[in-house]
C-alpha atoms as a PDB file:
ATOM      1  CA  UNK A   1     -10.703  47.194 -88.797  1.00  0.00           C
ATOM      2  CA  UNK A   2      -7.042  45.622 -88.302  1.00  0.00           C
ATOM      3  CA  UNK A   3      -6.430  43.116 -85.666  1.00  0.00           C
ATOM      4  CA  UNK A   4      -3.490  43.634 -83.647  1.00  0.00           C
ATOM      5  CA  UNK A   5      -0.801  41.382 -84.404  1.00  0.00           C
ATOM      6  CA  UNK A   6       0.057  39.218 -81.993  1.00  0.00           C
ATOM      7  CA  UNK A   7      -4.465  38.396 -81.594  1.00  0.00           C
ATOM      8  CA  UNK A   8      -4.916  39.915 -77.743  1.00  0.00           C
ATOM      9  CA  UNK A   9      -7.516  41.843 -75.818  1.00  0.00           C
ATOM     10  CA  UNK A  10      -7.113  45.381 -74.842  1.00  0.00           C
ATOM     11  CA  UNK A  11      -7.528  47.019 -71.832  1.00  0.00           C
ATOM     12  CA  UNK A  12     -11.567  47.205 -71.952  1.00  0.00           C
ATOM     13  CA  UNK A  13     -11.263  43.419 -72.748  1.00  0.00           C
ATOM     14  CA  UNK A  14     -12.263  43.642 -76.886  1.00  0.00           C
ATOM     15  CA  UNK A  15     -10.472  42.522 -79.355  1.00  0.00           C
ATOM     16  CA  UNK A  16      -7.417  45.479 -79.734  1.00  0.00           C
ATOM     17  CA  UNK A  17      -7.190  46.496 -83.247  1.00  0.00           C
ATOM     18  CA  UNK A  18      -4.558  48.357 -84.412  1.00  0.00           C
ATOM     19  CA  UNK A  19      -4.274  51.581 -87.200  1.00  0.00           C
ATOM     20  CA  UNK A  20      -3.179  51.035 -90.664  1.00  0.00           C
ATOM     21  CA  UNK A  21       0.487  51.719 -90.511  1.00  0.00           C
ATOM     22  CA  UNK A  22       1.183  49.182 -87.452  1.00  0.00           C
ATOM     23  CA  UNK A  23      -0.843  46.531 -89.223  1.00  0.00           C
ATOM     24  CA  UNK A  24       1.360  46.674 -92.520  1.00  0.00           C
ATOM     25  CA  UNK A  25       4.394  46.585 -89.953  1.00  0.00           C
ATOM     26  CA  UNK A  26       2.883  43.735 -88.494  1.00  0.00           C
ATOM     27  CA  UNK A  27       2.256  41.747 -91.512  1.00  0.00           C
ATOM     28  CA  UNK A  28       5.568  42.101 -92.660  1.00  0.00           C
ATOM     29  CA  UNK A  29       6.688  41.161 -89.727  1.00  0.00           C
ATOM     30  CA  UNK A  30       4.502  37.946 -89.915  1.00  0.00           C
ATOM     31  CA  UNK A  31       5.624  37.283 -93.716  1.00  0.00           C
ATOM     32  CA  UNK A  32       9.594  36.978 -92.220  1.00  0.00           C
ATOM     33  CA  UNK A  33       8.939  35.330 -89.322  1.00  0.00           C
ATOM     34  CA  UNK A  34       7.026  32.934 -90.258  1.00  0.00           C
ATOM     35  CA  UNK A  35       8.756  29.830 -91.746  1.00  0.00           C
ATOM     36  CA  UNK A  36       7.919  28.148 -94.976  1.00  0.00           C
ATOM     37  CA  UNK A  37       5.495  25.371 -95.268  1.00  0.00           C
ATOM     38  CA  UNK A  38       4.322  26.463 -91.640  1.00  0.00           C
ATOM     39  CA  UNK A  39       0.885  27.546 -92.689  1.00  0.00           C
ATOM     40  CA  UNK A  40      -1.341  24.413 -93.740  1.00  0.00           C
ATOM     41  CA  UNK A  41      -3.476  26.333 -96.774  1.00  0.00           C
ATOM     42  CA  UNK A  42      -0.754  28.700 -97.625  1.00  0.00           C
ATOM     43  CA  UNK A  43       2.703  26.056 -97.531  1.00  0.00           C
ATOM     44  CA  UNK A  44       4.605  28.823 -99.656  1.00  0.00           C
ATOM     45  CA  UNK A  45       3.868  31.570 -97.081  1.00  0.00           C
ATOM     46  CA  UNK A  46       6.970  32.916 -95.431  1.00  0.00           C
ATOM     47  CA  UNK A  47      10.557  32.803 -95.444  1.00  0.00           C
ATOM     48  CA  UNK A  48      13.363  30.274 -94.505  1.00  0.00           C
ATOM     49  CA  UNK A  49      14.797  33.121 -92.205  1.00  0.00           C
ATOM     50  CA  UNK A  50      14.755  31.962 -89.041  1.00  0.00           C
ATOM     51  CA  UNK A  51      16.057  28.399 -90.292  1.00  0.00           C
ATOM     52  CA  UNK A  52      18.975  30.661 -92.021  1.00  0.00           C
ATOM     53  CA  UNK A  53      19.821  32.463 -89.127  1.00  0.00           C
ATOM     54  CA  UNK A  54      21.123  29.595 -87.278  1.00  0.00           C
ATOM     55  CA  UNK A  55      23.641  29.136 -90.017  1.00  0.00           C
ATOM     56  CA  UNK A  56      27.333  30.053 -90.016  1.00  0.00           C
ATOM     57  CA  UNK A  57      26.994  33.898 -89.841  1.00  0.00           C
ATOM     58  CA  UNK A  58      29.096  35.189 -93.480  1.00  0.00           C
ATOM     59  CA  UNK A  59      28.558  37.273 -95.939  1.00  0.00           C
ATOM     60  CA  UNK A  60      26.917  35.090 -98.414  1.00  0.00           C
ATOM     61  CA  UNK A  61      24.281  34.151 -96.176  1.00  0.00           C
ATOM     62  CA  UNK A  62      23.254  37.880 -95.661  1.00  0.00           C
ATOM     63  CA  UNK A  63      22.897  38.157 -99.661  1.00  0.00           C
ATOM     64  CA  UNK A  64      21.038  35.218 -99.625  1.00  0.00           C
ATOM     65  CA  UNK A  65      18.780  36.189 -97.078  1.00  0.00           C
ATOM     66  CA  UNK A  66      18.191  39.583 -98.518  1.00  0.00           C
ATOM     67  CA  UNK A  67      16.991  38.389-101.462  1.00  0.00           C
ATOM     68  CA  UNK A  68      14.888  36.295-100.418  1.00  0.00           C
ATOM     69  CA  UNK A  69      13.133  38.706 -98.271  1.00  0.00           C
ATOM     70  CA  UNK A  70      13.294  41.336-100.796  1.00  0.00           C
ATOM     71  CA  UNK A  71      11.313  38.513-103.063  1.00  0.00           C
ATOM     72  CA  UNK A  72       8.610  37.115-100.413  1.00  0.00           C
ATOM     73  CA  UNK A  73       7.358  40.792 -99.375  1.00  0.00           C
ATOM     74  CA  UNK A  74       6.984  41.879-102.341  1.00  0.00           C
ATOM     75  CA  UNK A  75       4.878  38.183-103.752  1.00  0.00           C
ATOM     76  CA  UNK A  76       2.956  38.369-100.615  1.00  0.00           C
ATOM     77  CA  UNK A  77       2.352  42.413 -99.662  1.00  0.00           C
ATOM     78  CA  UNK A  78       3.235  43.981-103.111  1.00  0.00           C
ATOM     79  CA  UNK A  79      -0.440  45.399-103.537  1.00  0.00           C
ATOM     80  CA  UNK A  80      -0.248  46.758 -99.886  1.00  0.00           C
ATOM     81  CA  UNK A  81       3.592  48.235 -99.948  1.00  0.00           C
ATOM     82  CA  UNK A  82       6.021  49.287-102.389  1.00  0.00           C
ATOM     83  CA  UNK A  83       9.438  47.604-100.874  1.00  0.00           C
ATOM     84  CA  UNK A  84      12.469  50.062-101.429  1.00  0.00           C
ATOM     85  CA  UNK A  85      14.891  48.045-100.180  1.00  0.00           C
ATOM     86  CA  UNK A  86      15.893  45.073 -97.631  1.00  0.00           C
ATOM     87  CA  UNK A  87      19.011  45.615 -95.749  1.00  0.00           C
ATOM     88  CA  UNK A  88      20.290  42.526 -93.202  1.00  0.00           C
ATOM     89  CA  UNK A  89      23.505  43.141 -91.610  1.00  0.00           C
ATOM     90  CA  UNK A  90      25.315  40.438 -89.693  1.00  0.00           C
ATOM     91  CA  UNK A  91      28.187  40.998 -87.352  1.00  0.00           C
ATOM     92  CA  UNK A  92      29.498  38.078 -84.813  1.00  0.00           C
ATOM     93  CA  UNK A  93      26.335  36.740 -83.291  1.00  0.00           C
ATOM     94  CA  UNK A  94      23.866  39.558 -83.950  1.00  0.00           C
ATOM     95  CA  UNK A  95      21.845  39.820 -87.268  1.00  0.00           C
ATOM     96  CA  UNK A  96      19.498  43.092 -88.006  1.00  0.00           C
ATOM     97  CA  UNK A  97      17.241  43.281 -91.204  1.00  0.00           C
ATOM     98  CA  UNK A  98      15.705  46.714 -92.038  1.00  0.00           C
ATOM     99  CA  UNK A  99      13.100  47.197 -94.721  1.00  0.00           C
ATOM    100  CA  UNK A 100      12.486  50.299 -96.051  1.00  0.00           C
ATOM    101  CA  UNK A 101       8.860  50.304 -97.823  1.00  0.00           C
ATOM    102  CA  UNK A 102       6.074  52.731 -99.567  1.00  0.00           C
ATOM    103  CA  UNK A 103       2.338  52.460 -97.872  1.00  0.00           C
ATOM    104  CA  UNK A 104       0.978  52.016-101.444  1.00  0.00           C
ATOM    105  CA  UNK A 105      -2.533  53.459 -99.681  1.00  0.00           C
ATOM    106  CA  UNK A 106      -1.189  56.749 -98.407  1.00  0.00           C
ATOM    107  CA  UNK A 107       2.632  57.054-100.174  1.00  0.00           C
ATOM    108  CA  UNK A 108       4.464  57.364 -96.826  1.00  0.00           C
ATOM    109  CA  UNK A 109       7.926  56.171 -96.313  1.00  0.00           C
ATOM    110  CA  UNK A 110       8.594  53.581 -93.820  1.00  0.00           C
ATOM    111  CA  UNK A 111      10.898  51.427 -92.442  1.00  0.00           C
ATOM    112  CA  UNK A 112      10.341  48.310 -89.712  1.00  0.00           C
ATOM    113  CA  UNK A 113      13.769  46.693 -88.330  1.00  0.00           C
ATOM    114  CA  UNK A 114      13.602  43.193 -86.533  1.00  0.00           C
ATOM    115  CA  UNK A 115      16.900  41.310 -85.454  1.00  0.00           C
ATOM    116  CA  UNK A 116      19.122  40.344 -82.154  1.00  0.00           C
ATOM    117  CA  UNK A 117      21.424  38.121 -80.782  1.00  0.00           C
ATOM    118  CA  UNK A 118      21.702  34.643 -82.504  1.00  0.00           C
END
């Protein structure tokens, strides 16, 4: 059973769960967007991206940010996906990263995007 990500009840009032493909999208989403040091027991869970997106939007900091990503998905969900690639494109005040990513359980391509206005 996979929790739904963010924790809520469903409509009958349980706990809503979700199926195996939204819970990997989920935790990936939870591994970016949640900031270093943030977790008490796990301080090296995360990324720094939400404290890089604030910076001076150039080039460099989009290769920066990529590889981190790229880096923290696979240390902390390399047994549950295969990640093809990280792709975070910056223009003006919007940012987009799109990850592109094997289900290591089934084999099915996937790919979760996450980004907006800074």
């Amino acid at each position: 059973m996979n929790l739904a990500f963010p924790y809520r009840l469903d409509e009958t009032g349980r706990i809503a769960v979700s199926d195996d493909e939204t819970h990997v999208r989920d935790m990936i989403e939870q591994v970016l967007f949640t900031a270093s040091g943030e977790r008490v027991n796990r301080p090296g869970f995360g990324t720094d991206m939400m404290r890089m997106i604030f910076a001076p939007n150039r080039l460099e900091l989009a290769g920066t940010l990529q590889v981190s990503l790229q880096a923290s998905l696979q240390q902390y969900l390399g047994d549950v996906i295969d990640v093809g690639a990280v792709e975070v494109a910056v223009e003006d005040a919007t940012f987009q990263v799109s990850v592109r990513y094997v289900l290591r359980a089934t084999g099915r391509e996937a790919l979760a995007r996450f980004g907006g206005e800074t």
